[in-house]
Protein backbone atom coordinates (compact mmCIF):
# COMPACT_ATOMS: atom_id res chain seq x y z
CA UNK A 1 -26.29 -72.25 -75.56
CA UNK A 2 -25.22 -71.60 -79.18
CA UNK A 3 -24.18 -75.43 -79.21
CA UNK A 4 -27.68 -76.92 -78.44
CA UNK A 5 -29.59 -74.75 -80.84
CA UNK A 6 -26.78 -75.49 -83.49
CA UNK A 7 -27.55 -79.79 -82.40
CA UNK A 8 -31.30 -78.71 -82.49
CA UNK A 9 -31.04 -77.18 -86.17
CA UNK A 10 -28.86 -80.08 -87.21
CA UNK A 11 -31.71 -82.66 -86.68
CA UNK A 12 -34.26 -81.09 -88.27
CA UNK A 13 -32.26 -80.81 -91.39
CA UNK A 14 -31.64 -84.58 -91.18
CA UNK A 15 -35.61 -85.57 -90.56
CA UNK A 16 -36.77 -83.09 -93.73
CA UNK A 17 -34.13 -84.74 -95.86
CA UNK A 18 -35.52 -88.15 -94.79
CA UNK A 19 -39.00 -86.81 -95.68
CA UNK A 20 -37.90 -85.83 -99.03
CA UNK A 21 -35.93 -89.12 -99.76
CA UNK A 22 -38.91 -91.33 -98.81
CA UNK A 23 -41.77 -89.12 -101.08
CA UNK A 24 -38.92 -89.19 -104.02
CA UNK A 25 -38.83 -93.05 -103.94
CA UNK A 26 -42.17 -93.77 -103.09
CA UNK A 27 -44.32 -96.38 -105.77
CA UNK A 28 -47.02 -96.17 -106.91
CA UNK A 29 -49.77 -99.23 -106.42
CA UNK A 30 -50.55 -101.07 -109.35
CA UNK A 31 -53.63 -101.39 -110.42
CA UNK A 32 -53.78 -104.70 -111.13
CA UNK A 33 -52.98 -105.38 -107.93
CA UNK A 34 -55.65 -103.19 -106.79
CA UNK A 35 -58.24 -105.29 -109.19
CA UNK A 36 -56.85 -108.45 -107.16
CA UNK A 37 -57.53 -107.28 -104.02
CA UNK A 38 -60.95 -106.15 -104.69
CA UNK A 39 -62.04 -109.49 -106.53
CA UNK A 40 -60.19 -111.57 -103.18
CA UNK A 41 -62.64 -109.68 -101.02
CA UNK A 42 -65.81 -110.00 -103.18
CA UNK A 43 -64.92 -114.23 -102.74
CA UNK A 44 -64.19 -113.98 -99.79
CA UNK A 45 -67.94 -111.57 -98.96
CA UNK A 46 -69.87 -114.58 -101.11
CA UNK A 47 -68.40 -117.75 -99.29
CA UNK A 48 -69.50 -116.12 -95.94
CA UNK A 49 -72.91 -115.31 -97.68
CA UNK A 50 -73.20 -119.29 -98.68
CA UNK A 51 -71.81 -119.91 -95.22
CA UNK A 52 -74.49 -118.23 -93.40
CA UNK A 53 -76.98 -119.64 -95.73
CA UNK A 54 -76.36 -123.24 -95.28
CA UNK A 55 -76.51 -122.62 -91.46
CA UNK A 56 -79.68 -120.75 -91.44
CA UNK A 57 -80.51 -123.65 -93.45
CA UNK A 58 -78.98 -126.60 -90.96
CA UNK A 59 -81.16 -124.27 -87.96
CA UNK A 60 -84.65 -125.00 -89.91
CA UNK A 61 -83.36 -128.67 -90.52
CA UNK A 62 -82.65 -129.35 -86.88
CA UNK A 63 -85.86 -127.35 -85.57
CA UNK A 64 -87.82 -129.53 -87.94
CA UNK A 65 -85.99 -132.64 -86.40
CA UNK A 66 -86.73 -131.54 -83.14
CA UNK A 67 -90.56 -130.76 -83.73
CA UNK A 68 -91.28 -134.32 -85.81
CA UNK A 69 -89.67 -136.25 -82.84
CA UNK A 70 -91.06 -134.36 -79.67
CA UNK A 71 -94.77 -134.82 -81.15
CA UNK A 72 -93.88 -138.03 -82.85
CA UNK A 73 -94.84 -136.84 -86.38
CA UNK A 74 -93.02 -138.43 -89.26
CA UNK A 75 -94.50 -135.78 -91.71
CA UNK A 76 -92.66 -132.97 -90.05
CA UNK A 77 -89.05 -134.22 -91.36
CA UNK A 78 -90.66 -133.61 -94.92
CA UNK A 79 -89.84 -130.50 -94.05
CA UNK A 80 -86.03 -131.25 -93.93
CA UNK A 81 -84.24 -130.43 -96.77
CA UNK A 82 -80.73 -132.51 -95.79
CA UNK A 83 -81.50 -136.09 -97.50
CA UNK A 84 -79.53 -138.18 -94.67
CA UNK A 85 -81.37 -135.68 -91.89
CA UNK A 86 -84.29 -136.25 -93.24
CA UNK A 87 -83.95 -140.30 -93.26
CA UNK A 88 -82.40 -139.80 -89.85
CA UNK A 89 -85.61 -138.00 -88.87
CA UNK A 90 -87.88 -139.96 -89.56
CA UNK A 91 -85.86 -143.08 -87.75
CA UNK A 92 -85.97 -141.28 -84.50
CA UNK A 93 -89.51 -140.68 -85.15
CA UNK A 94 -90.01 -144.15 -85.49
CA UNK A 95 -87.99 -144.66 -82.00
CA UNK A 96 -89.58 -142.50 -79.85
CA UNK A 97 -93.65 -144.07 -81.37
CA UNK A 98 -92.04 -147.63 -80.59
CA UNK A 99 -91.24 -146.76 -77.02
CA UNK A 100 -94.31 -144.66 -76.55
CA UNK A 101 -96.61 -146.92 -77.50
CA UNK A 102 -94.64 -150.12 -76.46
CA UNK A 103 -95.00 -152.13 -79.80
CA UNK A 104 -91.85 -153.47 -80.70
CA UNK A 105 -92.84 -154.39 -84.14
CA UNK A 106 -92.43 -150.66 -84.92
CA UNK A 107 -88.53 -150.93 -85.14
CA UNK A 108 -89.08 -152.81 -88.17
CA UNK A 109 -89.79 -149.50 -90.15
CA UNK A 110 -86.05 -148.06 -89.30
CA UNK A 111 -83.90 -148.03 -91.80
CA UNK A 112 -80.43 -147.21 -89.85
CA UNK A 113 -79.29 -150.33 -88.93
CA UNK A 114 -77.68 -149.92 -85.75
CA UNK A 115 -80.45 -147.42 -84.38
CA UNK A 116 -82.92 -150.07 -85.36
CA UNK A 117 -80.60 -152.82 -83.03
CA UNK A 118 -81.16 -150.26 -80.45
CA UNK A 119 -84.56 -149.76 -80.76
CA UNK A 120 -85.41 -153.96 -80.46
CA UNK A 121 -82.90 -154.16 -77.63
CA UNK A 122 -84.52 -151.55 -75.97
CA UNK A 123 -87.42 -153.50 -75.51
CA UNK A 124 -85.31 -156.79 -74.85
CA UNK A 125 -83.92 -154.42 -71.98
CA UNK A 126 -87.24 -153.70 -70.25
CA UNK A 127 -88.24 -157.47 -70.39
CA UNK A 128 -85.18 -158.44 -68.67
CA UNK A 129 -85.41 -155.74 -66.05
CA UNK A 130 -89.02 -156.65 -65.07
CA UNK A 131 -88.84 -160.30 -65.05
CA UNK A 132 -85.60 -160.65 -63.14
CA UNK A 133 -84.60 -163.78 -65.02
CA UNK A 134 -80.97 -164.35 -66.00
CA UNK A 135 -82.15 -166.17 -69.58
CA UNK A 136 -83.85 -162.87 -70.58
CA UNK A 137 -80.69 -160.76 -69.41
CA UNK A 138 -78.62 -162.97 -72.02
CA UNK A 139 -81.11 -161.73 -74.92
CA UNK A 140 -79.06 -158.50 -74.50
CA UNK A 141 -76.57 -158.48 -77.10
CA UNK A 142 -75.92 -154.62 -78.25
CA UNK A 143 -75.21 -153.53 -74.45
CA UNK A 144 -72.98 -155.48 -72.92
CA UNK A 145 -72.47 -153.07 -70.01
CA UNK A 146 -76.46 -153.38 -69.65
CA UNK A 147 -76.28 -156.94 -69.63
CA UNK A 148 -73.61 -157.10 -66.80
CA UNK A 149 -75.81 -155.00 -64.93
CA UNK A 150 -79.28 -157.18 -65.67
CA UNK A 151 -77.37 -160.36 -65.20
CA UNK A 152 -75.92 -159.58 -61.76
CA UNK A 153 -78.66 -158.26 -60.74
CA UNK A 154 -81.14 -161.08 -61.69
CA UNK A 155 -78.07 -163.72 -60.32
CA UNK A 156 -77.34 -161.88 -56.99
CA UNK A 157 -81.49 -161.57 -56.81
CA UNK A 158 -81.67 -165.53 -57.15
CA UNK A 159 -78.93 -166.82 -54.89
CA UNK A 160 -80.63 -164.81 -52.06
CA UNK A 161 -83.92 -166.29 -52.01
CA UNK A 162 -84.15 -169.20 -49.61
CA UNK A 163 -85.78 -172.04 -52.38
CA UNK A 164 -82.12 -171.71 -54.17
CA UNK A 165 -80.22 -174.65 -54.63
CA UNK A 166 -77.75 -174.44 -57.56
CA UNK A 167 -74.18 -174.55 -57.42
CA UNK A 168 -71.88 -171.67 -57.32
CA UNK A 169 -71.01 -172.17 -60.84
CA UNK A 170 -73.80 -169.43 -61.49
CA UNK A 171 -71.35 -166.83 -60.02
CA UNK A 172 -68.93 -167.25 -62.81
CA UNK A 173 -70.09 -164.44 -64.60
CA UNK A 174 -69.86 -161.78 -62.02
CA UNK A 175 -66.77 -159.43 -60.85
CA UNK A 176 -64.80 -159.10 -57.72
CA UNK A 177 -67.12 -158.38 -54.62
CA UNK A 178 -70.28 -159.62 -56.30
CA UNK A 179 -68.79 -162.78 -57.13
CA UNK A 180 -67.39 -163.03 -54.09
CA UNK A 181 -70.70 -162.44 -52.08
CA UNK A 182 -72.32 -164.94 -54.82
CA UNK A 183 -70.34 -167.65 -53.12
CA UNK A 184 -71.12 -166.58 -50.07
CA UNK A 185 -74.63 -166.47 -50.14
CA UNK A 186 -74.50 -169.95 -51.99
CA UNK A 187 -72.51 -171.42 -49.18
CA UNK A 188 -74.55 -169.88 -46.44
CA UNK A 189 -77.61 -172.08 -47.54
CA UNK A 190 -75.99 -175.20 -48.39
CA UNK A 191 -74.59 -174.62 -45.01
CA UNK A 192 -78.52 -174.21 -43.25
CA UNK A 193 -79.68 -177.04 -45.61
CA UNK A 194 -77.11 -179.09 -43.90
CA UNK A 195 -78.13 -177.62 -40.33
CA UNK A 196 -81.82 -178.61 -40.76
CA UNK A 197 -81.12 -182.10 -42.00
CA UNK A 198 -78.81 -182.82 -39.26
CA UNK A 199 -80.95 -181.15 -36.49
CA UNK A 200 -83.75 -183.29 -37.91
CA UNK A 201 -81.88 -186.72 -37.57
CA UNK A 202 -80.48 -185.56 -34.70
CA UNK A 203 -76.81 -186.12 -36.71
CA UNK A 204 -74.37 -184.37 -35.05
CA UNK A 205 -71.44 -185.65 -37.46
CA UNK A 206 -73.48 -184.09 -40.69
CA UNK A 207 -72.44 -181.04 -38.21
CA UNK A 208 -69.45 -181.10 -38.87
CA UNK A 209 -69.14 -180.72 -42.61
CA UNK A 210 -70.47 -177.02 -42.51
CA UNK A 211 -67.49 -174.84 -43.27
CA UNK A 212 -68.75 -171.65 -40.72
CA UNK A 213 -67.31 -172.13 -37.19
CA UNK A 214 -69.87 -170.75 -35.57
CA UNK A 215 -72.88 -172.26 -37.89
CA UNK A 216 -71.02 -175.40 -36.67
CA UNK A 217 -71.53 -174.75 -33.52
CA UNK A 218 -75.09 -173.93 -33.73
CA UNK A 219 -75.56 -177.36 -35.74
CA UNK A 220 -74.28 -179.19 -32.52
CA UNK A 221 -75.97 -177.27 -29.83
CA UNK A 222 -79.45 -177.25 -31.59
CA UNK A 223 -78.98 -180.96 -31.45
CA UNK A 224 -78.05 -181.61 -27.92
CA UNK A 225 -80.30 -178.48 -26.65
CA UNK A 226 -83.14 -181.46 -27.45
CA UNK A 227 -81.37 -183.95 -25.74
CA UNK A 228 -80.82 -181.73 -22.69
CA UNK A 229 -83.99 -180.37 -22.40
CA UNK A 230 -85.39 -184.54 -21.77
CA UNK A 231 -83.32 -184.30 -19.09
CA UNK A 232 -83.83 -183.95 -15.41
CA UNK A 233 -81.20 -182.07 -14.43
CA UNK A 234 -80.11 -178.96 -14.86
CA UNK A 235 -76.34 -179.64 -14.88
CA UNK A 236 -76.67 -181.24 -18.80
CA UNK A 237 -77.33 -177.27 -19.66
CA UNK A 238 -73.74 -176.37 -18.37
CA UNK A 239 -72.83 -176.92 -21.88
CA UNK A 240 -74.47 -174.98 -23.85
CA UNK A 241 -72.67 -171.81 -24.69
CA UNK A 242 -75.39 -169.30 -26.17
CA UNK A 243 -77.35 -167.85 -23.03
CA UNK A 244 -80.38 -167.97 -24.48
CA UNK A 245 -80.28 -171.39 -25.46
CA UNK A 246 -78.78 -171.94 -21.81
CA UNK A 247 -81.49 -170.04 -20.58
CA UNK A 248 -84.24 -172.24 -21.99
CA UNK A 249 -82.40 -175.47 -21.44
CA UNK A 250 -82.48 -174.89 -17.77
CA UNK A 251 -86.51 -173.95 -18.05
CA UNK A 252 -87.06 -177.03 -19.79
CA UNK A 253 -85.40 -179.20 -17.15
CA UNK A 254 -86.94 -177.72 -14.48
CA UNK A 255 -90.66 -178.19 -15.93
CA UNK A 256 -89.31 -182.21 -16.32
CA UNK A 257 -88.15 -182.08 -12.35
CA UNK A 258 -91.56 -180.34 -11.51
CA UNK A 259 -93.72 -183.23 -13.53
CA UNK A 260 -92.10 -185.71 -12.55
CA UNK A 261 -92.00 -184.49 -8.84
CA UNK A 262 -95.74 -183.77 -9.12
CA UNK A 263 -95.73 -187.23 -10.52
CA UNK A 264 -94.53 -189.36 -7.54
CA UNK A 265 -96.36 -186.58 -5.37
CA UNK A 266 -99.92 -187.83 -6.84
CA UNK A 267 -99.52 -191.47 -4.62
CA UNK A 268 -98.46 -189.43 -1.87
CA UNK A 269 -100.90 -188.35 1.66
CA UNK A 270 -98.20 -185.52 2.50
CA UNK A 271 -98.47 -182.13 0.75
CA UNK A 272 -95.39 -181.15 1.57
CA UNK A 273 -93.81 -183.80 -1.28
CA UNK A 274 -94.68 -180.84 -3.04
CA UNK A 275 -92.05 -178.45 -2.14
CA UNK A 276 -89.71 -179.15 -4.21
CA UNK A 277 -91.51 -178.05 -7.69
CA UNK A 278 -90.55 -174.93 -9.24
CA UNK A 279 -93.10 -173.62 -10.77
CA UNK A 280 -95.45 -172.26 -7.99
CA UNK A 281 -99.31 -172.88 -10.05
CA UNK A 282 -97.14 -176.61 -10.68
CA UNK A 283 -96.75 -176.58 -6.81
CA UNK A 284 -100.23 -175.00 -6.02
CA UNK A 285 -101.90 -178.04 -8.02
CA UNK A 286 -100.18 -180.25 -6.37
CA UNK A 287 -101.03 -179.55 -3.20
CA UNK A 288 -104.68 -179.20 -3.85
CA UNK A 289 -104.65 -182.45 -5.66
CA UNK A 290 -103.35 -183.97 -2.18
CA UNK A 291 -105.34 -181.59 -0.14
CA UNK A 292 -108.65 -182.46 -1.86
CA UNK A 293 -107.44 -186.17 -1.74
CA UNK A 294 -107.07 -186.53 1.69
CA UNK A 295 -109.72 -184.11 3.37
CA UNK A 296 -112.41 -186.71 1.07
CA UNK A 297 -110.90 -189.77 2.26
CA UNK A 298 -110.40 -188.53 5.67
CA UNK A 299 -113.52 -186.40 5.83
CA UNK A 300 -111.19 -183.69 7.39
CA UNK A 301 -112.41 -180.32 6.47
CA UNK A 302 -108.82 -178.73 8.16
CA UNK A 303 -107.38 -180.56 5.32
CA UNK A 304 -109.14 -178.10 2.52
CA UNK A 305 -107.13 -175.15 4.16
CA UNK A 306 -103.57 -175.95 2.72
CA UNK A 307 -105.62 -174.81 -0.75
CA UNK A 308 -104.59 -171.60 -1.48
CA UNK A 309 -107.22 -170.51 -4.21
CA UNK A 310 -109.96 -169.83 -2.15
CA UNK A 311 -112.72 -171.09 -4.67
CA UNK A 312 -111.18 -174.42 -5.01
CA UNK A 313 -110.63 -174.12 -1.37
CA UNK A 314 -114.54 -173.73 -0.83
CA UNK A 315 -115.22 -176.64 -3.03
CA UNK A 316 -113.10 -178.92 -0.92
CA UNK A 317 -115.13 -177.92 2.22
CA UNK A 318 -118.73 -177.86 1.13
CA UNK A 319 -117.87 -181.15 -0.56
CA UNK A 320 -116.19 -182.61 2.78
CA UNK A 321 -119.18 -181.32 4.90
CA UNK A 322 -121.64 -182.83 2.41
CA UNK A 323 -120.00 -186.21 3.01
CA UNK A 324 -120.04 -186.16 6.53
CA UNK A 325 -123.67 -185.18 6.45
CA UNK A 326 -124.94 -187.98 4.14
CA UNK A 327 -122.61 -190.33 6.19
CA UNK A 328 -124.95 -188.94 9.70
């Protein structure tokens, strides 16, 4: 116990002598020092003062800026102090009255050079976008990403319409997939032309320059689908490979077979030469054209009852029975 409070007694002597010590070799501040300090801090109070100023002052600037180009009134940048800001200003001024009013002749009063470039291919811009045509999209010359875009869409635009005819050398200027649908399209039509212009002469060797496999085979068949279709047969459509086309062949041939059946049937006395055409008003004519034929030449009214429409049919027996009156 008398231990502890000995250690306890011990180290509070030690922290009063280190007390003492440190008050006995204490300094004093210099005043100088002190006069240094103070004038640091007054500097440092007016540079912030300036600071503040010359953004309060930048805030009106801008808000002036703002307010003389949202109304489009050049006399609010008087209110500018900033020389360059002011100039600036007014250019954008001049900008947004150029645009709003659409004169173009109004970029001629800007005095920064590249903003004035802007401003005149602005309007170069809006030309080329409305009319579509590739010559005005190369008027473009301070946007060449703009131009890209106006030229491929004024070439890709062209090579679609049906009229074109150029060569594929027009697709030079565009990138990956558009150039490669460029050539496409270009191909596609020189492809038809060549379709038409066969079909039309009936060429089936100018078929076989088309590239397409299957526009090939369309070339070929469109060409023999006429010849078939002359034909009386129906085994000359066992060729053709696209049903519809197949489909219409075999109509085709069977209205030949039924006119030239109805044909040979015209000479005959026998309606039942008839009986063979497909087409059943084909076949109905036919055998009232015999019918009517042969009940007048035979004045046999029993003849006028193979007509099926029962108009017709009357005809035929009122004109039979008028015969065989007048011939009483």
């Amino acid at each position: 116990m008398k231990t502890k409070l000995i250690a306890i007694l011990v180290i509070l002597l030690l922290i009063w002598w280190l007390v003492v010590y440190w008050n006995l070799n204490k300094k004093p501040i210099n005043d100088e020092k002190i006069d240094t300090i103070v004038s640091e801090k007054n500097s440092d109070i007016e540079t912030l003062e300036k600071n503040t100023e010359a953004i309060n002052q930048d805030m009106v600037d801008w808000n002036a800026l703002d307010n003389a180009v949202s109304s489009a009134d050049i006399t609010k940048c008087d209110n500018i102090i900033d020389k360059k800001l002011k100039l600036h200003c007014q250019d954008l001024v001049y900008i947004t009255k150029a645009k709003f009013d659409n004169d173009k002749s109004i970029c001629n009063s800007i005095q920064d050079i590249p903003l004035k470039k802007e401003c005149i291919d602005s309007f170069i811009i809006s030309n080329a976008m409305k009319s579509g045509k590739k010559e005005d999209c190369e008027k473009i010359i301070w946007n060449e990403e703009v131009k890209k875009q106006c030229l491929r869409t004024s070439i890709l635009s062209e090579v679609s319409m049906v009229w074109f005819t150029g060569s594929a050398d027009i697709c030079n200027t565009l990138e990956w997939q558009d150039k490669t649908n460029c050539v496409s399209q270009i191909n596609k039509w020189a492809a038809m032309n060549i379709l038409e212009t066969a079909v039309a002469k009936k060429d089936i060797n100018a078929c076989n320059s088309i590239a397409d496999s299957k526009l090939k085979a369309s070339c070929i068949e469109s060409i023999n689908l006429e010849i078939w279709m002359s034909s009386t047969t129906t085994s000359s459509c066992n060729n053709i490979t696209d049903p519809k086309n197949k489909e219409y062949c075999i109509s085709s041939v069977r209205k030949n077979q039924d006119a030239e059946t109805f044909k040979n049937s015209s000479n005959s006395t026998d309606t039942n030469s008839c009986s063979s055409i497909n087409d059943i008003n084909t076949k109905n004519q036919c055998i009232e054209w015999i019918a009517n034929k042969v009940a007048i030449s035979t004045l046999n009214v029993a003849e006028c009852q193979k007509i099926t429409d029962s108009v017709n049919k009357q005809k035929c027996i009122n004109t039979v029975n008028l015969l065989i009156s007048v011939k009483k």
